[in-house]
C-alpha atoms as a PDB file:
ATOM      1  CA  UNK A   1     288.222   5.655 145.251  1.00  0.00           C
ATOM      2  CA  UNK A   2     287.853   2.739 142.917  1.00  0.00           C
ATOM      3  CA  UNK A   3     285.475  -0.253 142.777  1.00  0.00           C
ATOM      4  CA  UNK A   4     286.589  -3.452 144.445  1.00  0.00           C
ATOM      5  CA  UNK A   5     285.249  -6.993 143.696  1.00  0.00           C
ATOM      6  CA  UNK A   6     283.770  -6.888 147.534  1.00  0.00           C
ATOM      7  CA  UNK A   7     281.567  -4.124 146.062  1.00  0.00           C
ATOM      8  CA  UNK A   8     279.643  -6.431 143.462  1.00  0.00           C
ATOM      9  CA  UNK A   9     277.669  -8.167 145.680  1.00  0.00           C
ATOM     10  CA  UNK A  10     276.087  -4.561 146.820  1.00  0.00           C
ATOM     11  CA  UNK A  11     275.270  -3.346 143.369  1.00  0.00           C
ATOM     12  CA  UNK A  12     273.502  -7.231 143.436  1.00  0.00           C
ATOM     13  CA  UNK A  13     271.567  -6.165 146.769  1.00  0.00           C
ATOM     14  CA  UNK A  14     270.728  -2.741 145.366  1.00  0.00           C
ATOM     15  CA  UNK A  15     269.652  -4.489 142.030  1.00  0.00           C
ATOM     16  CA  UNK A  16     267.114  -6.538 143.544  1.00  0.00           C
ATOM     17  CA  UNK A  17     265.875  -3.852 145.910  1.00  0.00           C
ATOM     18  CA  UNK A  18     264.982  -1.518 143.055  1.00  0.00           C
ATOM     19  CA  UNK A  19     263.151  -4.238 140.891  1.00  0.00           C
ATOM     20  CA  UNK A  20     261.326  -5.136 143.799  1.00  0.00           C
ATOM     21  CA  UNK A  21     260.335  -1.318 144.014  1.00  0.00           C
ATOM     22  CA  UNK A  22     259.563  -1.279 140.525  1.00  0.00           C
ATOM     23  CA  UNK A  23     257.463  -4.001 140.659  1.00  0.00           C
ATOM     24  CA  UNK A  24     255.838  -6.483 142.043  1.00  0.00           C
ATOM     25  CA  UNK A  25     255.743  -9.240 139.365  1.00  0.00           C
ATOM     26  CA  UNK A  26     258.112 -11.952 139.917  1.00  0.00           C
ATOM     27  CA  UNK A  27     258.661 -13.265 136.541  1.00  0.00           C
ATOM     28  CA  UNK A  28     259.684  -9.213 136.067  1.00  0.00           C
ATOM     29  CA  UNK A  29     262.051  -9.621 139.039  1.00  0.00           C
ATOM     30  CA  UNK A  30     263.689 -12.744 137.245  1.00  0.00           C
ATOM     31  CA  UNK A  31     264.006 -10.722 133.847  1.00  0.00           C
ATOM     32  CA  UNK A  32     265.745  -7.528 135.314  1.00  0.00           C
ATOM     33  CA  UNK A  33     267.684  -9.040 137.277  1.00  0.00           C
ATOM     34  CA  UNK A  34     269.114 -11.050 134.853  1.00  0.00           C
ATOM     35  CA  UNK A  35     269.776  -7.703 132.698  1.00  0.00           C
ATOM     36  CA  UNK A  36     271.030  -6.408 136.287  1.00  0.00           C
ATOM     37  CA  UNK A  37     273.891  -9.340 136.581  1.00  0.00           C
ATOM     38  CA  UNK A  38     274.669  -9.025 133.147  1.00  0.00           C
ATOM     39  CA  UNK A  39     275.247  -5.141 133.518  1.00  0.00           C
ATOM     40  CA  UNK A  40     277.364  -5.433 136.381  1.00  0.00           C
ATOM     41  CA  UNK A  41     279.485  -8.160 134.715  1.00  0.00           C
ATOM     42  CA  UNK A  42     280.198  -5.078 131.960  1.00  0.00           C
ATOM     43  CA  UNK A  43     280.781  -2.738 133.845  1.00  0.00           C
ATOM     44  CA  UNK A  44     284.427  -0.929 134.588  1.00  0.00           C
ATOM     45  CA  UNK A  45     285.416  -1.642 138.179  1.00  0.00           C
ATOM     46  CA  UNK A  46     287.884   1.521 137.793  1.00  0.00           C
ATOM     47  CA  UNK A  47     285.171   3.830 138.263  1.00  0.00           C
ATOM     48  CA  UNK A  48     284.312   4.972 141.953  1.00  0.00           C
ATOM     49  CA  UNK A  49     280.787   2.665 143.276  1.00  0.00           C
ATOM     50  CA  UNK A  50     278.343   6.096 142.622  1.00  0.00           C
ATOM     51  CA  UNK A  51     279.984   5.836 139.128  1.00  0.00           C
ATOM     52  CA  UNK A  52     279.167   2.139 138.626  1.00  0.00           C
ATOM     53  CA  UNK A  53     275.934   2.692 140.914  1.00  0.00           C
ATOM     54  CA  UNK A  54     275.128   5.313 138.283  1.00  0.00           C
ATOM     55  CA  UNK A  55     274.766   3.649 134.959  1.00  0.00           C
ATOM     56  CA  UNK A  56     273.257   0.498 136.422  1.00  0.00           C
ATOM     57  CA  UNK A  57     270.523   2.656 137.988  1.00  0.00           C
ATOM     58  CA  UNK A  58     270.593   4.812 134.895  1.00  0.00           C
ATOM     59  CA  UNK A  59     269.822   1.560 132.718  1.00  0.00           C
ATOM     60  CA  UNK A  60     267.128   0.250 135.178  1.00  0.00           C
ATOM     61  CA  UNK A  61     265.211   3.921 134.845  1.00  0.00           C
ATOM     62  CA  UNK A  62     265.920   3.343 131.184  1.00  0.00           C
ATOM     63  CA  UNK A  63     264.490  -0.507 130.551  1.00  0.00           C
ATOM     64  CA  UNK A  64     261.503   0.278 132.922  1.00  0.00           C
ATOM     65  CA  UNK A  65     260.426   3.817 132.204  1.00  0.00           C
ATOM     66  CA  UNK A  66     259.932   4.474 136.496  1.00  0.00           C
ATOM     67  CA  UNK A  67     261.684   7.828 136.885  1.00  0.00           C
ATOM     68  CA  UNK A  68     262.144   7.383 140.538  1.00  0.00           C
ATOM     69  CA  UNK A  69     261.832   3.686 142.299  1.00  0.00           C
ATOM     70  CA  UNK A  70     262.591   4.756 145.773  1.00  0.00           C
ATOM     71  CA  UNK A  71     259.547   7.571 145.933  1.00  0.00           C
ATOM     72  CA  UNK A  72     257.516   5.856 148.430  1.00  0.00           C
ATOM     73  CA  UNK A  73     260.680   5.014 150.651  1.00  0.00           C
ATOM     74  CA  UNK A  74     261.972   8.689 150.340  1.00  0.00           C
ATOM     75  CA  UNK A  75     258.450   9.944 151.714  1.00  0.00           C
ATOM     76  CA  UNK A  76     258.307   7.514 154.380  1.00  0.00           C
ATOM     77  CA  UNK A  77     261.696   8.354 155.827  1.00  0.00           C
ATOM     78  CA  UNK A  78     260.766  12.294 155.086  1.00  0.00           C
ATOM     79  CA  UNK A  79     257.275  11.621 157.039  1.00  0.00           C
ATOM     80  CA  UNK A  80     259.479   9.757 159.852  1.00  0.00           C
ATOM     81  CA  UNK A  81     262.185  12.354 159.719  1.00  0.00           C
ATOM     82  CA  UNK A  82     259.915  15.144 160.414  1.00  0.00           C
ATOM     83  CA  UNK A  83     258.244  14.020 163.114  1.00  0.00           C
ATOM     84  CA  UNK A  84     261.795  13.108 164.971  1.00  0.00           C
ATOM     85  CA  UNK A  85     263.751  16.165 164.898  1.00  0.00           C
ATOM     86  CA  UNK A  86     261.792  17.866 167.508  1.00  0.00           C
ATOM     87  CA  UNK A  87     262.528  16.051 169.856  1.00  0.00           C
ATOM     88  CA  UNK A  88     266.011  16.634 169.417  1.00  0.00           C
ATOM     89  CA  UNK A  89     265.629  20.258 169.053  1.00  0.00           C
ATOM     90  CA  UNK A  90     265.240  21.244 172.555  1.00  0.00           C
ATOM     91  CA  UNK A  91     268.203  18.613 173.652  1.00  0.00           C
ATOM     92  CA  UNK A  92     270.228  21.117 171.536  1.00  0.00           C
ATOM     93  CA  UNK A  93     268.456  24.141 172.935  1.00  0.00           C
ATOM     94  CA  UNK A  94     270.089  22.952 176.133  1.00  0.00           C
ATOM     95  CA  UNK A  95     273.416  21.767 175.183  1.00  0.00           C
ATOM     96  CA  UNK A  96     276.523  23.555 176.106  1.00  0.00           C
ATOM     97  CA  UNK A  97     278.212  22.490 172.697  1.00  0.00           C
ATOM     98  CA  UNK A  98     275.261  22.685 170.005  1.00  0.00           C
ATOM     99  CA  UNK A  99     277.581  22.651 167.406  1.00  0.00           C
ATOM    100  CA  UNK A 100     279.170  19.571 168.423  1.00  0.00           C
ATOM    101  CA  UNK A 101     275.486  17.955 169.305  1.00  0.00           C
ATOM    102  CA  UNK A 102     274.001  19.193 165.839  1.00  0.00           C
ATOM    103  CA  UNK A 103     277.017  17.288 164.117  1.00  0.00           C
ATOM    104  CA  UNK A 104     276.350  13.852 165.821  1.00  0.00           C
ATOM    105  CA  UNK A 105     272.334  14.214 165.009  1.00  0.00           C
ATOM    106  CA  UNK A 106     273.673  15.132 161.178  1.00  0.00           C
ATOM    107  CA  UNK A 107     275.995  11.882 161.253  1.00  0.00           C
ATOM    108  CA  UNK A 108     273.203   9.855 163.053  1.00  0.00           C
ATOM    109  CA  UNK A 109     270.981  10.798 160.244  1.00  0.00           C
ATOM    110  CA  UNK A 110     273.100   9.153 157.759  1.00  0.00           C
ATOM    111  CA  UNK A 111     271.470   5.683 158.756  1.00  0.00           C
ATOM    112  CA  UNK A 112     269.094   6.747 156.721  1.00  0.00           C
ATOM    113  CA  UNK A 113     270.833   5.081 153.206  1.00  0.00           C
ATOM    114  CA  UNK A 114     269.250   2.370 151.058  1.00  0.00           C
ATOM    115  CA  UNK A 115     272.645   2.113 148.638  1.00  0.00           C
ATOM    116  CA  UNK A 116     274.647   0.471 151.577  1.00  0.00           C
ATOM    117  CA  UNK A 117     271.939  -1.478 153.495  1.00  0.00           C
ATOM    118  CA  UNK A 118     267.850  -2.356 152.603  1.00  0.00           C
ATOM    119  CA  UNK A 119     264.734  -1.899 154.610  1.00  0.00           C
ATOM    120  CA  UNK A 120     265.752   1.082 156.710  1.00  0.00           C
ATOM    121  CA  UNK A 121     262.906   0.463 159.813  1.00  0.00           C
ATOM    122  CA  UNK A 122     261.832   3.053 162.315  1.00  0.00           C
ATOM    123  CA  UNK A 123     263.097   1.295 164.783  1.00  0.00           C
ATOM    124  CA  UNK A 124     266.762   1.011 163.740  1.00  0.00           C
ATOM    125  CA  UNK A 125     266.710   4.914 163.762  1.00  0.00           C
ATOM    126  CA  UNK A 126     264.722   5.158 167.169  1.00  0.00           C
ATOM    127  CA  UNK A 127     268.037   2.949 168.233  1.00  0.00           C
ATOM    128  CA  UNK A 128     270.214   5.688 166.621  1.00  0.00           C
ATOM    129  CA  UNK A 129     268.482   8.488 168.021  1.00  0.00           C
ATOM    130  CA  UNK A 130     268.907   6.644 171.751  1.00  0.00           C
ATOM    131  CA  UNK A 131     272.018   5.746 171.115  1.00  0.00           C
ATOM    132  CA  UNK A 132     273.376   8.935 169.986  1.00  0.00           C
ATOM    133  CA  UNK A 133     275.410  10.107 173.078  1.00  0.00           C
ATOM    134  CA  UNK A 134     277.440   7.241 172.732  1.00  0.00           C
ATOM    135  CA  UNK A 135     278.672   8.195 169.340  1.00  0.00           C
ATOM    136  CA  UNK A 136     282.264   8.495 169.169  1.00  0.00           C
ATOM    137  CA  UNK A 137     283.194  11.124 166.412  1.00  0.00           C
ATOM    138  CA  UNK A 138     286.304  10.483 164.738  1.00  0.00           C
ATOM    139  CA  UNK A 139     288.386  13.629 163.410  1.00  0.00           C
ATOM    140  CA  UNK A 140     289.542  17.264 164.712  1.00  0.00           C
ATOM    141  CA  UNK A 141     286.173  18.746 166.330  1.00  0.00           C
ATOM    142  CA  UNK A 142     288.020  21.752 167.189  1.00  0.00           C
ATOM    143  CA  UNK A 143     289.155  21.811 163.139  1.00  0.00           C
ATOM    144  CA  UNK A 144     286.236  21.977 162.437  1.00  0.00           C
ATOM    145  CA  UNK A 145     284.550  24.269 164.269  1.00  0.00           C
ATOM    146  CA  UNK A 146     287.377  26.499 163.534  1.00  0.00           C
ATOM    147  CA  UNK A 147     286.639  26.277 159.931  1.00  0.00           C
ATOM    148  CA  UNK A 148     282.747  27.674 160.582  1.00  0.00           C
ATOM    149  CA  UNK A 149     283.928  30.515 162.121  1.00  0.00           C
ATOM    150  CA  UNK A 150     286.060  31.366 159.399  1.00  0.00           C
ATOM    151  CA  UNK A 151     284.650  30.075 156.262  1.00  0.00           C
ATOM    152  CA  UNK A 152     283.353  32.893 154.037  1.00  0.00           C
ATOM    153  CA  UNK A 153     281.026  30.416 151.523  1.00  0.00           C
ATOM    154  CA  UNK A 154     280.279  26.934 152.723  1.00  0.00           C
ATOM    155  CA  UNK A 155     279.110  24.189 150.906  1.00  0.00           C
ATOM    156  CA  UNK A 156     276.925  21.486 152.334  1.00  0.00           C
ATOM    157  CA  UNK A 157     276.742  18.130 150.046  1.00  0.00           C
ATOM    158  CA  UNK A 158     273.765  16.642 151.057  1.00  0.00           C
ATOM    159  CA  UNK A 159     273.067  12.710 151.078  1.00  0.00           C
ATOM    160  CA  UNK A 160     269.992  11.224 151.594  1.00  0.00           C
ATOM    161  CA  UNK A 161     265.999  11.431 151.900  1.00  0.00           C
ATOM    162  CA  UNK A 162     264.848  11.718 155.840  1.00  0.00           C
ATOM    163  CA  UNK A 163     268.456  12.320 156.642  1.00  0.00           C
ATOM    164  CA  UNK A 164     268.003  15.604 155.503  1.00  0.00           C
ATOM    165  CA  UNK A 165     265.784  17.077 158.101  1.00  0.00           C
ATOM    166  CA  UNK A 166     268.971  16.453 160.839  1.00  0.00           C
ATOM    167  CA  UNK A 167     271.039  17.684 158.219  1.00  0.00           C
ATOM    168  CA  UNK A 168     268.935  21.075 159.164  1.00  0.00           C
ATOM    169  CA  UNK A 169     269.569  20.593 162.488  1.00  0.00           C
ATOM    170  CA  UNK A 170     273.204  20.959 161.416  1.00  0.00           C
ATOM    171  CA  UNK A 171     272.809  24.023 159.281  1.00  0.00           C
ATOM    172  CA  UNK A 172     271.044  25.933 162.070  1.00  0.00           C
ATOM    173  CA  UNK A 173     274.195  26.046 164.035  1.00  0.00           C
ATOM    174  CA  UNK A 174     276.219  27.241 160.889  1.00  0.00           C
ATOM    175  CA  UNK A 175     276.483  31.311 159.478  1.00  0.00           C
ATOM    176  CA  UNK A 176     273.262  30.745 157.120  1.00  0.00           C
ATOM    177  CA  UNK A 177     274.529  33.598 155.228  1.00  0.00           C
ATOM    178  CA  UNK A 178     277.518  32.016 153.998  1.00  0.00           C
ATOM    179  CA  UNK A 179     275.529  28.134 153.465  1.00  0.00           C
ATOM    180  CA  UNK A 180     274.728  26.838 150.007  1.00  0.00           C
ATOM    181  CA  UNK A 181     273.227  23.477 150.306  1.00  0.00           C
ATOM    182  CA  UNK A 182     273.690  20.883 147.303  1.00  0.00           C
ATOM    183  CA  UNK A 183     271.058  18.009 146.133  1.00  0.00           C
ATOM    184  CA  UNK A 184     271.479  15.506 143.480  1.00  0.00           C
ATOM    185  CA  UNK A 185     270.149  16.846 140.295  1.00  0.00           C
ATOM    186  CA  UNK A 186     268.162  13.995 139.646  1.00  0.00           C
ATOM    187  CA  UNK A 187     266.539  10.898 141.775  1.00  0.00           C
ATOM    188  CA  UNK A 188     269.246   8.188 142.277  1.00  0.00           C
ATOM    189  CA  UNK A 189     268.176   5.323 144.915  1.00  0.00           C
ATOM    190  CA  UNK A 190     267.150   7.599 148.372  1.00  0.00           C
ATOM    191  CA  UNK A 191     269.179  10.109 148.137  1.00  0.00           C
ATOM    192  CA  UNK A 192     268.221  13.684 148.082  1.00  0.00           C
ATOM    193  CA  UNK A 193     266.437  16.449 145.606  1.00  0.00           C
ATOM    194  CA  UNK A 194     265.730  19.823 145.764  1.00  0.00           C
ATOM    195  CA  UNK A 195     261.953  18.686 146.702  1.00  0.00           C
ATOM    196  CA  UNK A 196     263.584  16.792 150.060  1.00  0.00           C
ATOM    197  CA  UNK A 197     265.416  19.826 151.014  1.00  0.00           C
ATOM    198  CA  UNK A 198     262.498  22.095 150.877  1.00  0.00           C
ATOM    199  CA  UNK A 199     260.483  19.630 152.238  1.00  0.00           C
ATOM    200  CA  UNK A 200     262.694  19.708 155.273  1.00  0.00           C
ATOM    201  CA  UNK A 201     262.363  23.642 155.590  1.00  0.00           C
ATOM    202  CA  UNK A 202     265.836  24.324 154.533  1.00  0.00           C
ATOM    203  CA  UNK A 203     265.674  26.487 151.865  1.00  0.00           C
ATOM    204  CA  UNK A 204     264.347  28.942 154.780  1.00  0.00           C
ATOM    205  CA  UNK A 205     267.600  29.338 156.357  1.00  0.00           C
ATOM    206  CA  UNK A 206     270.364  28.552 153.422  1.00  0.00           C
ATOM    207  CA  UNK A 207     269.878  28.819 150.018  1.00  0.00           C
ATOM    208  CA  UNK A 208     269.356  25.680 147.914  1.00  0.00           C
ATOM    209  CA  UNK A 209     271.175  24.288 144.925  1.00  0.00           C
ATOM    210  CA  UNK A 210     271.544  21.085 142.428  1.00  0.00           C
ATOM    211  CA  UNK A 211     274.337  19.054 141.151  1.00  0.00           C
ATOM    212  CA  UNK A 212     272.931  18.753 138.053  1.00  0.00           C
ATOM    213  CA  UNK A 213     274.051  15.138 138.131  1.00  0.00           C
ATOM    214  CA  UNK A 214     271.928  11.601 138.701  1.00  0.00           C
ATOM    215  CA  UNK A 215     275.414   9.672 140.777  1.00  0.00           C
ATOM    216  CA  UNK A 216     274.492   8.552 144.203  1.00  0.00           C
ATOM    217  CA  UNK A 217     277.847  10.598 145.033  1.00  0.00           C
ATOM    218  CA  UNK A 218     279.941  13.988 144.087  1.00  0.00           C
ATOM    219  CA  UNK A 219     281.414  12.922 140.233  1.00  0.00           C
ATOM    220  CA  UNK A 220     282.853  16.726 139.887  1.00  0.00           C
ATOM    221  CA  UNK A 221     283.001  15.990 135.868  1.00  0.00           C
ATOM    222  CA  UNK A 222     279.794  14.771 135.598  1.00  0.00           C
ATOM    223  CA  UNK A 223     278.029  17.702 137.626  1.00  0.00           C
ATOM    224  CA  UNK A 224     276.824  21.065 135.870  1.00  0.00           C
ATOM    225  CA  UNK A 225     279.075  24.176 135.634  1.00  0.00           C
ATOM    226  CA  UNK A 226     277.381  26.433 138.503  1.00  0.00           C
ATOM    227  CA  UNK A 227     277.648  23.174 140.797  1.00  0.00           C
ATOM    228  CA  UNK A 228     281.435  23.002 139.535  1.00  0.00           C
ATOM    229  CA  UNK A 229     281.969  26.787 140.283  1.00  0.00           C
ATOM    230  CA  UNK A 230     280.404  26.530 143.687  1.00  0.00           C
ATOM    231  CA  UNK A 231     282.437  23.813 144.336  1.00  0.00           C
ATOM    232  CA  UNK A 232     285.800  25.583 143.498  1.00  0.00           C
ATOM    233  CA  UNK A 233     284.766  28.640 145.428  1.00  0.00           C
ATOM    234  CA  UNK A 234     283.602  27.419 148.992  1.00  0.00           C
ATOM    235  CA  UNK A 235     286.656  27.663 150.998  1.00  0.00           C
ATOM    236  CA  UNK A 236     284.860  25.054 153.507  1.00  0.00           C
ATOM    237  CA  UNK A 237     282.830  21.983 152.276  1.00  0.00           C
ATOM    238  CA  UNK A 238     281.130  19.926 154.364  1.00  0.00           C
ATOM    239  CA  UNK A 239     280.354  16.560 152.933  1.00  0.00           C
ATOM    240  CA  UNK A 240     277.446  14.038 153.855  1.00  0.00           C
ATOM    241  CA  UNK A 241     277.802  10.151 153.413  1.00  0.00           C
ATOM    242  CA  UNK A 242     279.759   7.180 151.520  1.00  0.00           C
ATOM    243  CA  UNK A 243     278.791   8.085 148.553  1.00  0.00           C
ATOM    244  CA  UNK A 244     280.440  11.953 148.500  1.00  0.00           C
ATOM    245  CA  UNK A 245     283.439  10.471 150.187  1.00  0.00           C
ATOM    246  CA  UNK A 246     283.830   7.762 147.470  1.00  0.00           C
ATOM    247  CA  UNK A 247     283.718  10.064 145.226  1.00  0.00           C
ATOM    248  CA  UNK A 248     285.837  13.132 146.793  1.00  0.00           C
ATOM    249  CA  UNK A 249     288.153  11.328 149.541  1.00  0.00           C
ATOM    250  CA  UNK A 250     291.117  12.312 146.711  1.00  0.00           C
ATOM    251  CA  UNK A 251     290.134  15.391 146.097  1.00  0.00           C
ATOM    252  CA  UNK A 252     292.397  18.238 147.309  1.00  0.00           C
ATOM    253  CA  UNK A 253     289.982  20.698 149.146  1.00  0.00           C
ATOM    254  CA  UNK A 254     289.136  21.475 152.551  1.00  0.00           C
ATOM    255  CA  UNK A 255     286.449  18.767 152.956  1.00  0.00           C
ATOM    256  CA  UNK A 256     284.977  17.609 156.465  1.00  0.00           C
ATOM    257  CA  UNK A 257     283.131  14.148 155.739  1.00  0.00           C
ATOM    258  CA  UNK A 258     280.744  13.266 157.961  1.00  0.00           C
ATOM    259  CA  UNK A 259     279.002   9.968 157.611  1.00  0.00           C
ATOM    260  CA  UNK A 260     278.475   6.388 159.050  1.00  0.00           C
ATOM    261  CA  UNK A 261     280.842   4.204 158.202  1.00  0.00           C
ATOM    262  CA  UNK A 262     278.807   0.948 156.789  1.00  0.00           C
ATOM    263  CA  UNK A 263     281.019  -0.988 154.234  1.00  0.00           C
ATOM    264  CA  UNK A 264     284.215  -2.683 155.198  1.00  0.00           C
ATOM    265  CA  UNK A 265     285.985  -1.741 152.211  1.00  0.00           C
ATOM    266  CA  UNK A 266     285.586   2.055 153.110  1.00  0.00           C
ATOM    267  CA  UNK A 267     286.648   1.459 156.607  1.00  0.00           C
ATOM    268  CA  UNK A 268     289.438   0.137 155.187  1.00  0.00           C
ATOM    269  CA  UNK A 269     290.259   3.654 153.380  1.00  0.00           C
ATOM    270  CA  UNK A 270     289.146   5.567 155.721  1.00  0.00           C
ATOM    271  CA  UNK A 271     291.768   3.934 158.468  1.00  0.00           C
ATOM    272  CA  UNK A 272     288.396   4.072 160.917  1.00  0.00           C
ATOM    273  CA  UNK A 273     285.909   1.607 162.287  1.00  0.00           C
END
């Protein structure tokens, strides 16, 4: 999926929120975002938005030497995360279709993104998480629980920070044996690392691997050969968020994207609201 001009004024948004992470001088908000404007005026608008996300948050770890801008947000939504999914567990405990259940707690999770919208509050998930019975899901449930009963090696792309921990709630209902869940290899806005995932307990029930990439998304060339191999192997793959689908919606595998739509442009693509 390429960039679009309607894209540009996100990598803008995600600019500023980033500097403003980075620091809070505002004569060094007015400097990097100038860099910022001019990077995105460079930049190729045929690569996917992770690819173009990439290098601009690539060059803003680069200019400012901070590894990881989104830390503190990551371990709030973790700390918020955690103390959520409880609640939810015993809702599943009594639900006639877990599976089904587990998958709209997994896609209500995916609220939980700082590339496609700022200042992610508690109580625009506590609205989620009240709201999530009313979810229409989109797509062939029955497909896809098919596909988990027959799947020998399944591959969960994960998305972000906090989102993770429904993401387990997910995996619980899958054949752990046969689950390989897959972080980013490095941080890249809020999405998630290998420290989220264990943080979220799920590298007791699945085992636990990296991209070896730093794109907010799945760029299968610029991810590490075991990633790659995994990749071509799992006969089912399961993939979280906008990012993954930018970045695999043309890719000819057996791929269930689950996400929440948030950008017009990929509403668009998708044919969906």
């Amino acid at each position: 999926m390429k960039t679009s001009l309607e894209c540009i004024p996100c990598f803008v948004r995600q600019s500023l929120d980033a500097v403003k992470m980075i620091t809070d001088n505002a004569a060094e908000h007015e400097r990097l975002m100038r860099d910022c404007l001019k990077w995105i005026s460079e930049l190729n608008i045929e690569l996917s938005p992770p690819a173009v996300a990439q290098l601009l948050h690539r060059k803003l770890r680069e200019v400012t030497g901070v590894n990881d801008p989104y830390k503190a947000a990551k371990e709030d939504h973790n700390n918020l995360a955690s103390e959520l999914v409880d609640s939810l567990k015993s809702r599943l405990r009594a639900s006639n279709e877990p599976l089904f259940m587990a998958l709209s707690y997994a896609i209500m999770g995916n609220v939980i993104d700082l590339g496609a919208k700022n200042g992610i509050s508690r109580e625009d998930i506590y609205v989620e998480m009240q709201n999530v019975d009313k979810q229409q899901l989109f797509g062939d449930l029955n497909a896809f629980k098919n596909a988990v009963v027959e799947a020998k090696k399944i591959l969960y792309l994960a998305d972000n920070a906090g989102e993770i921990f429904f993401d387990r709630l997910l995996i619980e209902q899958l054949p752990a044996s046969r689950v390989t869940l897959a972080v980013r290899g490095a941080p890249v806005i809020n999405d998630a690392t290998r420290e989220d995932a264990e943080l979220a307990g799920i590298g007791e029930i699945a085992e636990i691997i990296d991209n070896g990439s730093d794109a907010p998304g799945t760029i299968l060339e610029n991810c590490g050969l075991e990633f790659r191999r995994r990749f071509e192997d799992a006969d089912m793959i399961i993939s979280k968020g906008q990012g993954n689908y930018e970045t695999l919606s043309d890719v000819e595998k057996n791929i269930f994207f689950i996400l929440k739509i948030k950008c017009p442009i990929i509403s668009a693509h998708a044919g969906l609201p």
